[in-house]
C-alpha atoms as a PDB file:
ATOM      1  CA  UNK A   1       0.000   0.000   0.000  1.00  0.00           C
ATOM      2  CA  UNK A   2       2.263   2.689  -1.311  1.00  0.00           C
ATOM      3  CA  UNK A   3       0.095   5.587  -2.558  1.00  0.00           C
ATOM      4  CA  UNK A   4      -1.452   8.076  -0.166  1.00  0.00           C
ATOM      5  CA  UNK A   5      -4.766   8.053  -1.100  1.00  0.00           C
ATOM      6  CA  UNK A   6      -5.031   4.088  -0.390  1.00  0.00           C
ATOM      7  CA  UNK A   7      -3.727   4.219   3.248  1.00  0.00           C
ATOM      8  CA  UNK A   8      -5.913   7.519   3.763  1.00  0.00           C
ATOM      9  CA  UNK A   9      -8.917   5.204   2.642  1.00  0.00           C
ATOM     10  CA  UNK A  10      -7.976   2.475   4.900  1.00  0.00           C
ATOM     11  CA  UNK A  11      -7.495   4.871   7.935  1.00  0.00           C
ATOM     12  CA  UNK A  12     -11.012   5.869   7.234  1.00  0.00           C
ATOM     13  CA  UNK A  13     -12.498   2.343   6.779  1.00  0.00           C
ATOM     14  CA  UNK A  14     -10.236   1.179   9.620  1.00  0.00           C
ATOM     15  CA  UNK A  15     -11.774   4.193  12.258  1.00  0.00           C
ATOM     16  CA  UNK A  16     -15.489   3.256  10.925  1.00  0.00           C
ATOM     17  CA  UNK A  17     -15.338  -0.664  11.374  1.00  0.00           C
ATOM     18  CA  UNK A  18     -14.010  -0.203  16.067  1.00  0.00           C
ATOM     19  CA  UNK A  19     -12.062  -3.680  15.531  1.00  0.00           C
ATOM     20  CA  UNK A  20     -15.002  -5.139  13.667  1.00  0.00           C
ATOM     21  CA  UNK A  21     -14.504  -7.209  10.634  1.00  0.00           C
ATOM     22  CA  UNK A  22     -15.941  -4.721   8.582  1.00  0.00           C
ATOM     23  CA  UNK A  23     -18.115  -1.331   8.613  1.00  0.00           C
ATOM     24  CA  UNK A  24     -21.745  -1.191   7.923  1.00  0.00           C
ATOM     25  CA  UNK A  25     -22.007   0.059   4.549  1.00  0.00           C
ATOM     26  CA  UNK A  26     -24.757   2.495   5.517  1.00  0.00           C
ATOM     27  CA  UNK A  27     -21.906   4.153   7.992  1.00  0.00           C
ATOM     28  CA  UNK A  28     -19.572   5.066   4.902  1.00  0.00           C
ATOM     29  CA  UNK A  29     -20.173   9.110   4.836  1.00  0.00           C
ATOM     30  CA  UNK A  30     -19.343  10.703   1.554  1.00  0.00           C
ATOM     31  CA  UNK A  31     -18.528  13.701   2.838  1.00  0.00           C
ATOM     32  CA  UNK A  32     -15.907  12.384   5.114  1.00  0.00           C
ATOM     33  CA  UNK A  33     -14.085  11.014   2.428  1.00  0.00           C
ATOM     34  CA  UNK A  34     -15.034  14.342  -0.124  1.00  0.00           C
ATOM     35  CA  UNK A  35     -11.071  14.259  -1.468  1.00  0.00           C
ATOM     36  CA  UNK A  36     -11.084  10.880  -2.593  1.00  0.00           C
ATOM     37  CA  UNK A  37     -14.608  10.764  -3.905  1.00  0.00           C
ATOM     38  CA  UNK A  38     -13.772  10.715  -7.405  1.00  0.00           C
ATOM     39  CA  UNK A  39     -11.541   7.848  -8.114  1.00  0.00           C
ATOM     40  CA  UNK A  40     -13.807   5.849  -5.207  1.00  0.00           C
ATOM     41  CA  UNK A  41     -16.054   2.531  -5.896  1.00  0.00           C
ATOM     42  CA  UNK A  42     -18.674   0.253  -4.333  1.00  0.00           C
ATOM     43  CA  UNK A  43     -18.826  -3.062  -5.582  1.00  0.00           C
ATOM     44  CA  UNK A  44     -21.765  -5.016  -5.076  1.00  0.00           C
ATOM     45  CA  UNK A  45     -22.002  -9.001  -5.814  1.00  0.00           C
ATOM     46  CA  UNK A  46     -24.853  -9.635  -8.451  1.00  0.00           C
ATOM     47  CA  UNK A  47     -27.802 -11.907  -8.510  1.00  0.00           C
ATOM     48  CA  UNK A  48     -24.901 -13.931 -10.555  1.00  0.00           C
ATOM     49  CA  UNK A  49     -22.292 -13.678  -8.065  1.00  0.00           C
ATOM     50  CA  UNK A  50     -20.421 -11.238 -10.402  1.00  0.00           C
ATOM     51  CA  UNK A  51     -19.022  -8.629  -8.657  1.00  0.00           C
ATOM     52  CA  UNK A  52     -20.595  -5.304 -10.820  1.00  0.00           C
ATOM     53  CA  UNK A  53     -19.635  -1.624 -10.220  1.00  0.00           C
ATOM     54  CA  UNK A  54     -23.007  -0.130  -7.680  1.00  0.00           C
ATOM     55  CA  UNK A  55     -21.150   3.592  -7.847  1.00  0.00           C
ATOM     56  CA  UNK A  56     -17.727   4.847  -9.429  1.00  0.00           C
ATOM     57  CA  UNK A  57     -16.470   8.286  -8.995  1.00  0.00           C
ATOM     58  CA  UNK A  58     -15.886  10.907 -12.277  1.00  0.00           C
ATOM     59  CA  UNK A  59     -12.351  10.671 -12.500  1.00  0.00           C
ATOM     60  CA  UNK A  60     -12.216   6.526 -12.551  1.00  0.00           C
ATOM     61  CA  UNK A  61     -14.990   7.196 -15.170  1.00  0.00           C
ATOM     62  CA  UNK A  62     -13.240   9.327 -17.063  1.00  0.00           C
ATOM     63  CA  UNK A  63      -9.594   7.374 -16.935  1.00  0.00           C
ATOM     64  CA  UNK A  64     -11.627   4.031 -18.422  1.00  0.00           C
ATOM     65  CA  UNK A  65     -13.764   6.746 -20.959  1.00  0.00           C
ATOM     66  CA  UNK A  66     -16.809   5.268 -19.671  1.00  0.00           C
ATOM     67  CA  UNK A  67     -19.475   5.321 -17.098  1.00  0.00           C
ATOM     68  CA  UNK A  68     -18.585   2.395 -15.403  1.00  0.00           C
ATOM     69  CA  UNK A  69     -21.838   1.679 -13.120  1.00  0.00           C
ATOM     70  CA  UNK A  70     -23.071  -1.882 -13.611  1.00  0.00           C
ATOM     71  CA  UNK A  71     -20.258  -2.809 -15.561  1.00  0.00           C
ATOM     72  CA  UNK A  72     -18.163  -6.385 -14.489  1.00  0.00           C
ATOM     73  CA  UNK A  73     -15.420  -5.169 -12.696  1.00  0.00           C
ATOM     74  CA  UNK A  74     -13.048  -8.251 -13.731  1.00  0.00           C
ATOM     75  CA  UNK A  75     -13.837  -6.744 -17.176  1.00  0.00           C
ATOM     76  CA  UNK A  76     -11.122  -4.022 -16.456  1.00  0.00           C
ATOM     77  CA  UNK A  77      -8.499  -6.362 -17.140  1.00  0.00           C
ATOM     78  CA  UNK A  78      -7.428  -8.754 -19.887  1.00  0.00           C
ATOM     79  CA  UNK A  79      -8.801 -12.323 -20.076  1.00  0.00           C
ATOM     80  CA  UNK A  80      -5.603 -14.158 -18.273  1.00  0.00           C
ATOM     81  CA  UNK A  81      -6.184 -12.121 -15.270  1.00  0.00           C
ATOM     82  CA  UNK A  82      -9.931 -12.050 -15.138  1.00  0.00           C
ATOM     83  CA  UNK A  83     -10.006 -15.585 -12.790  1.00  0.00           C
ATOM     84  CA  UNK A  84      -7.718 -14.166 -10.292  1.00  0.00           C
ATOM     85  CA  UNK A  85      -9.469 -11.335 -10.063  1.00  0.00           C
ATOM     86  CA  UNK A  86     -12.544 -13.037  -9.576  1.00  0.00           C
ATOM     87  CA  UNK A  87     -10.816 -15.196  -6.782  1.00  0.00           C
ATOM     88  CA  UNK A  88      -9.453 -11.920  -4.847  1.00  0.00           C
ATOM     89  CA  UNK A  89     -12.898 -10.826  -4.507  1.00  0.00           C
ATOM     90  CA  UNK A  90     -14.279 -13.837  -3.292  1.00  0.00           C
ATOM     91  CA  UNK A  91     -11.909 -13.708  -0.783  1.00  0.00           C
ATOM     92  CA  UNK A  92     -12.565 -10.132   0.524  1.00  0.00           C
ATOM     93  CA  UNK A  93     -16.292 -10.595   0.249  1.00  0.00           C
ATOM     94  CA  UNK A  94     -16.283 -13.883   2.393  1.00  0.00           C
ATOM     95  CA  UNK A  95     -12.971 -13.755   4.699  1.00  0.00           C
ATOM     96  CA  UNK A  96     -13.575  -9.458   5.046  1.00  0.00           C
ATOM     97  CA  UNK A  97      -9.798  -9.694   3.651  1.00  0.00           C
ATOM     98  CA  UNK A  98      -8.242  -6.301   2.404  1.00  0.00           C
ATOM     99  CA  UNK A  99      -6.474  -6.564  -0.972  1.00  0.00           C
ATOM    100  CA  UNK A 100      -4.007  -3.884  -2.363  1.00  0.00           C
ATOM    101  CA  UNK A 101      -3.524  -4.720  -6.572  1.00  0.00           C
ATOM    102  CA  UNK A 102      -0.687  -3.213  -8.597  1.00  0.00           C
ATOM    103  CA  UNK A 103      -1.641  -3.044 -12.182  1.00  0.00           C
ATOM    104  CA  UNK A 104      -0.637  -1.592 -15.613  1.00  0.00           C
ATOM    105  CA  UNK A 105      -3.373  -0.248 -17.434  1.00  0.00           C
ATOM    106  CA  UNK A 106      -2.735   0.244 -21.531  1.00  0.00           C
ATOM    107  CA  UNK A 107      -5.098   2.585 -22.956  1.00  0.00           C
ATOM    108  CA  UNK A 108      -6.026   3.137 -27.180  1.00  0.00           C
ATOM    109  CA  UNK A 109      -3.168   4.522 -28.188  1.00  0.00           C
ATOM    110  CA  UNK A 110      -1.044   1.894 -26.448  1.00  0.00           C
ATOM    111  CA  UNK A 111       0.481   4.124 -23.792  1.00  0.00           C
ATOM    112  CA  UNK A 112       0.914   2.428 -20.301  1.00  0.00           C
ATOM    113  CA  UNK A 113       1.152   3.412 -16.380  1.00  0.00           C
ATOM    114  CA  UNK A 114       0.779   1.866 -13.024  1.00  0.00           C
ATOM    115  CA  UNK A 115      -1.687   1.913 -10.692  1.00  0.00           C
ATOM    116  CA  UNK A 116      -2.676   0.900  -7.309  1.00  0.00           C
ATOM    117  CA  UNK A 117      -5.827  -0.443  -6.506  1.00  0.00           C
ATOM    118  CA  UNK A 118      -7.078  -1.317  -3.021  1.00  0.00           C
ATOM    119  CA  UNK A 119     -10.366  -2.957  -2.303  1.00  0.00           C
ATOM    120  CA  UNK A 120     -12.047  -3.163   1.238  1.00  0.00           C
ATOM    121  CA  UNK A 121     -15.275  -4.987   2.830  1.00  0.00           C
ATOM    122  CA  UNK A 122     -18.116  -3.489   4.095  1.00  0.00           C
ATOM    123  CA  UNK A 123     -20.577  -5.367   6.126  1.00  0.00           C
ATOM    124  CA  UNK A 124     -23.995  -5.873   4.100  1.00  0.00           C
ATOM    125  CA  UNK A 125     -25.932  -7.467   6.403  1.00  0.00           C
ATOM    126  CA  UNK A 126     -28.543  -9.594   4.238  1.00  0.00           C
ATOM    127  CA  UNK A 127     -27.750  -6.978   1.733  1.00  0.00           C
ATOM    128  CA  UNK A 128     -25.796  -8.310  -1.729  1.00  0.00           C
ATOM    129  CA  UNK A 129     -21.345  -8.547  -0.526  1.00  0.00           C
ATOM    130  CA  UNK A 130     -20.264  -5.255  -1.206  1.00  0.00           C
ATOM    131  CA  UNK A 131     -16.946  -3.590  -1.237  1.00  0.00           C
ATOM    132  CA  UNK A 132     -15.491  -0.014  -0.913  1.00  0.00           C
ATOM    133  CA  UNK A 133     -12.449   0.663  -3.205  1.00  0.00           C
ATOM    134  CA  UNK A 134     -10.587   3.489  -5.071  1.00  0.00           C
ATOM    135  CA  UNK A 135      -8.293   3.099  -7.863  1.00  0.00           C
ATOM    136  CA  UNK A 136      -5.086   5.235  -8.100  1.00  0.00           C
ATOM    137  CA  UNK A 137      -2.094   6.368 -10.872  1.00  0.00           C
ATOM    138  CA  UNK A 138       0.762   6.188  -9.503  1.00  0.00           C
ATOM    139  CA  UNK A 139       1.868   8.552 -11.273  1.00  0.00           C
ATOM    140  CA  UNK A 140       0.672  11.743 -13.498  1.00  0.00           C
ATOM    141  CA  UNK A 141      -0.074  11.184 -16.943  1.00  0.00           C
ATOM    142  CA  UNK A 142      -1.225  13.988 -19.017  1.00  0.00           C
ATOM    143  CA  UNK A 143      -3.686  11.688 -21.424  1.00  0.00           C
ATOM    144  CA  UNK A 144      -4.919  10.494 -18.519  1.00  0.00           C
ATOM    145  CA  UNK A 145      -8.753  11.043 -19.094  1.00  0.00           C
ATOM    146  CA  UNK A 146      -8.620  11.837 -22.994  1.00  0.00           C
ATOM    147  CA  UNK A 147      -6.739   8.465 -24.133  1.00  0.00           C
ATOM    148  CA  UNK A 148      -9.066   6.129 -22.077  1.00  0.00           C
ATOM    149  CA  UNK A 149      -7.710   2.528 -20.625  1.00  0.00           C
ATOM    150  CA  UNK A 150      -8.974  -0.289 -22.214  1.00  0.00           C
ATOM    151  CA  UNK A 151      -6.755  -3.246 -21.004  1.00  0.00           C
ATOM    152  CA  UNK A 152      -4.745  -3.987 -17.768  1.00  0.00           C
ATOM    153  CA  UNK A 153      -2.548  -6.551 -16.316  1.00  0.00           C
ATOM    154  CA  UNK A 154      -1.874  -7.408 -12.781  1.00  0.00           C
ATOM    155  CA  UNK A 155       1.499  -7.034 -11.732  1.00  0.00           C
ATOM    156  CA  UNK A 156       1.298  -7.906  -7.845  1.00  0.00           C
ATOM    157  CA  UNK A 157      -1.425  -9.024  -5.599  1.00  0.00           C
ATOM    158  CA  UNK A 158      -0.820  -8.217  -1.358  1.00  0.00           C
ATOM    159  CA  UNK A 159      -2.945  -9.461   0.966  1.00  0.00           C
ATOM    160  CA  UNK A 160      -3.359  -7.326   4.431  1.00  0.00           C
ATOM    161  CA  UNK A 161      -3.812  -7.885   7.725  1.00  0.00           C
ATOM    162  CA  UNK A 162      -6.496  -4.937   8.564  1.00  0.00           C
ATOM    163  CA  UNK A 163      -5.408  -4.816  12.685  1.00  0.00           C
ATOM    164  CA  UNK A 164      -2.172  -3.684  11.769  1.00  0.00           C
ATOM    165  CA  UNK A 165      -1.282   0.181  10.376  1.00  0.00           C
ATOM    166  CA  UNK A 166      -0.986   0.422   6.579  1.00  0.00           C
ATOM    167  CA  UNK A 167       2.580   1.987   6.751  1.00  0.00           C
ATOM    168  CA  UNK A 168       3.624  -1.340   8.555  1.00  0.00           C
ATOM    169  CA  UNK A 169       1.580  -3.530   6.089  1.00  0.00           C
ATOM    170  CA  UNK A 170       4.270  -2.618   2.920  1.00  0.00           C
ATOM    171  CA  UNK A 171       6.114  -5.950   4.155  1.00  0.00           C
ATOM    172  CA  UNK A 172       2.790  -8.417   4.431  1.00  0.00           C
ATOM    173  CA  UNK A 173       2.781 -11.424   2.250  1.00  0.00           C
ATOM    174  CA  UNK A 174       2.934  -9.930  -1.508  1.00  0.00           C
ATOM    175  CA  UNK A 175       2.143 -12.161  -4.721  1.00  0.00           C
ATOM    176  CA  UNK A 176       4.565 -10.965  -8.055  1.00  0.00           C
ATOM    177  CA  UNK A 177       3.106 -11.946 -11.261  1.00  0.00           C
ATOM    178  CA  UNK A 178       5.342 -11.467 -14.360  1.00  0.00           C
ATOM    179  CA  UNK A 179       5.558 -13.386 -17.597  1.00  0.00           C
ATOM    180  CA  UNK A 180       6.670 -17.068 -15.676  1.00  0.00           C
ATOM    181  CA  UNK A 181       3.308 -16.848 -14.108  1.00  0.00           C
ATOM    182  CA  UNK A 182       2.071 -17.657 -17.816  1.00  0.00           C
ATOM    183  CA  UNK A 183       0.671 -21.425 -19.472  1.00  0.00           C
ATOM    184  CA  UNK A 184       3.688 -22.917 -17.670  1.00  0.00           C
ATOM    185  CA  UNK A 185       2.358 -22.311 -13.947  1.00  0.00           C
ATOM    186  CA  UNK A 186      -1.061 -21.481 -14.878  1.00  0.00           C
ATOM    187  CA  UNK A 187      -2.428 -22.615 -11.593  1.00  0.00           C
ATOM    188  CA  UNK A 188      -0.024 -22.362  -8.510  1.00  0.00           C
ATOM    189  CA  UNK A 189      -0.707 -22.704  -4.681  1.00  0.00           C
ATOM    190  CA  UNK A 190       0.417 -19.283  -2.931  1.00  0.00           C
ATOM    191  CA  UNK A 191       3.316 -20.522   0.207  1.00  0.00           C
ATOM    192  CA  UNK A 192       2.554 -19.131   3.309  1.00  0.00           C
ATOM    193  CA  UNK A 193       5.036 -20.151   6.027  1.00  0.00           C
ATOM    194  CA  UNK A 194       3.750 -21.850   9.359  1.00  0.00           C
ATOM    195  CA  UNK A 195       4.790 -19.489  11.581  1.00  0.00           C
ATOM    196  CA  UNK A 196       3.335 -16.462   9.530  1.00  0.00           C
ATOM    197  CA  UNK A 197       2.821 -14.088  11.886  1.00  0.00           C
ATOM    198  CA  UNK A 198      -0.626 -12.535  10.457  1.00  0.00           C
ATOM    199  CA  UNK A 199      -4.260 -14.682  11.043  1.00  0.00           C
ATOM    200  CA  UNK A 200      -5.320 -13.242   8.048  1.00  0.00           C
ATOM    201  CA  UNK A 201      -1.820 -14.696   5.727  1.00  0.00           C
ATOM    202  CA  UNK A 202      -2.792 -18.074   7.056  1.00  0.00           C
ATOM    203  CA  UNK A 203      -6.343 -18.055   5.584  1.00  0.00           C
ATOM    204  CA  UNK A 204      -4.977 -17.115   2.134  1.00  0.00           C
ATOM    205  CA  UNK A 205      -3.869 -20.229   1.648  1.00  0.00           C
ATOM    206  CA  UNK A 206      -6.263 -21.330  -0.473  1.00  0.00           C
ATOM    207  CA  UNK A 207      -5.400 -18.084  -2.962  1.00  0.00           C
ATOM    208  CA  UNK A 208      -4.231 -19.157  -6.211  1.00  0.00           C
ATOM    209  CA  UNK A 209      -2.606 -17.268  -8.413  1.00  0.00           C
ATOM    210  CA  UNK A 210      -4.367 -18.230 -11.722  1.00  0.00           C
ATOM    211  CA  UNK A 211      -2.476 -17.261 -15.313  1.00  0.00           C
ATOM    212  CA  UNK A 212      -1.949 -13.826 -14.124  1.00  0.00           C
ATOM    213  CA  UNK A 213       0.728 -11.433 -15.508  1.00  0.00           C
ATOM    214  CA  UNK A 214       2.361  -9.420 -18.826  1.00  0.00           C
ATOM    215  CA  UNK A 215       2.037 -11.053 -22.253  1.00  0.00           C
ATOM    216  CA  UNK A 216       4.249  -9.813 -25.183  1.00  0.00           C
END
């Protein structure tokens, strides 16, 4: 979690949930969060299981060149990654795990940059899973907004342990995809030592990374 507008969203989620799994969604205030607003998301599970896009700020809207409310979120990315993502958020809507993703998105003209994207649960109650996210360059890009993203490709998955402060989280178990995570190890258990220190690293064992990562 390396960009500030991730760890200021996790403070915020973190303060809201009092050492609860996760926060009610209807305790998310807008207007506590008014700087971030516009590259936020909630996700909401469909009657499909898909996870769909319930509310994207302007700016995300913009970067992708589209209103992006009710579209698949795994469609953001290229087919190879589409499963993991699909596993990642299964795992934050039923283990309330918080997932940082590094990404490159390519947009029309073929220009790339890096992003981070982190993802956090909210507490439904019979509602449909949802999930609070925001999506961030990590860097400027002047045709950011004009020359919209249509393709990205995971680059590293990390997996957080939400009692402990973001700053301190940059060392928690981290999953690098790059072109050997390709056809030859299309389907690979994640290792997670014994004695990991974090609850929530031991119940990731069952993450797999699945064909994620660049192709030429």
């Amino acid at each position: 979690m390396k960009q500030d507008a991730s760890v200021e969203l996790f403070h915020y989620w973190n303060r809201l949930r009092e050492g609860r799994p996760a926060p009610k969604r209807t305790e998310v205030e807008p207007a506590e969060i008014k700087s971030l607003l516009a590259d936020t998301f909630i996700l909401e599970r469909d009657t499909r299981g898909e996870a769909v896009f319930r509310l994207a700020g302007t700016r995300l809207c913009a970067a992708y060149g589209r209103e992006l409310k009710g579209f698949s979120f795994a469609s953001l990315w290229r087919t190879r990654d589409q499963r993991l993502l699909k596993r990642i958020l299964d795992t934050i809507f039923t283990e309330n795990t918080v997932v940082v993703v590094s990404y490159d998105g390519i947009s029309a003209s073929n220009r790339s940059l890096a992003f981070e994207l982190v993802i956090l649960p909210l507490d439904s109650s019979n509602e449909s899973a949802r999930g609070l996210g925001l999506i961030t360059a990590c860097e400027r890009a002047y045709w950011l907004g004009a020359d919209p993203i249509i393709d990205a490709n995971v680059t590293s998955v990390q997996v957080f342990d939400p009692s402990r402060e973001p700053l301190a989280l940059k060392s928690e178990h981290q999953i690098v995809l790059d072109d050997r995570s390709s056809d030859a190890a299309l389907e690979h258990e994640v290792k997670i030592e014994e004695k990991a220190p974090s609850a929530i690293a031991k119940r990731v064992r069952h993450l797999l990374v699945l064909d994620g990562g660049r192709t030429e």
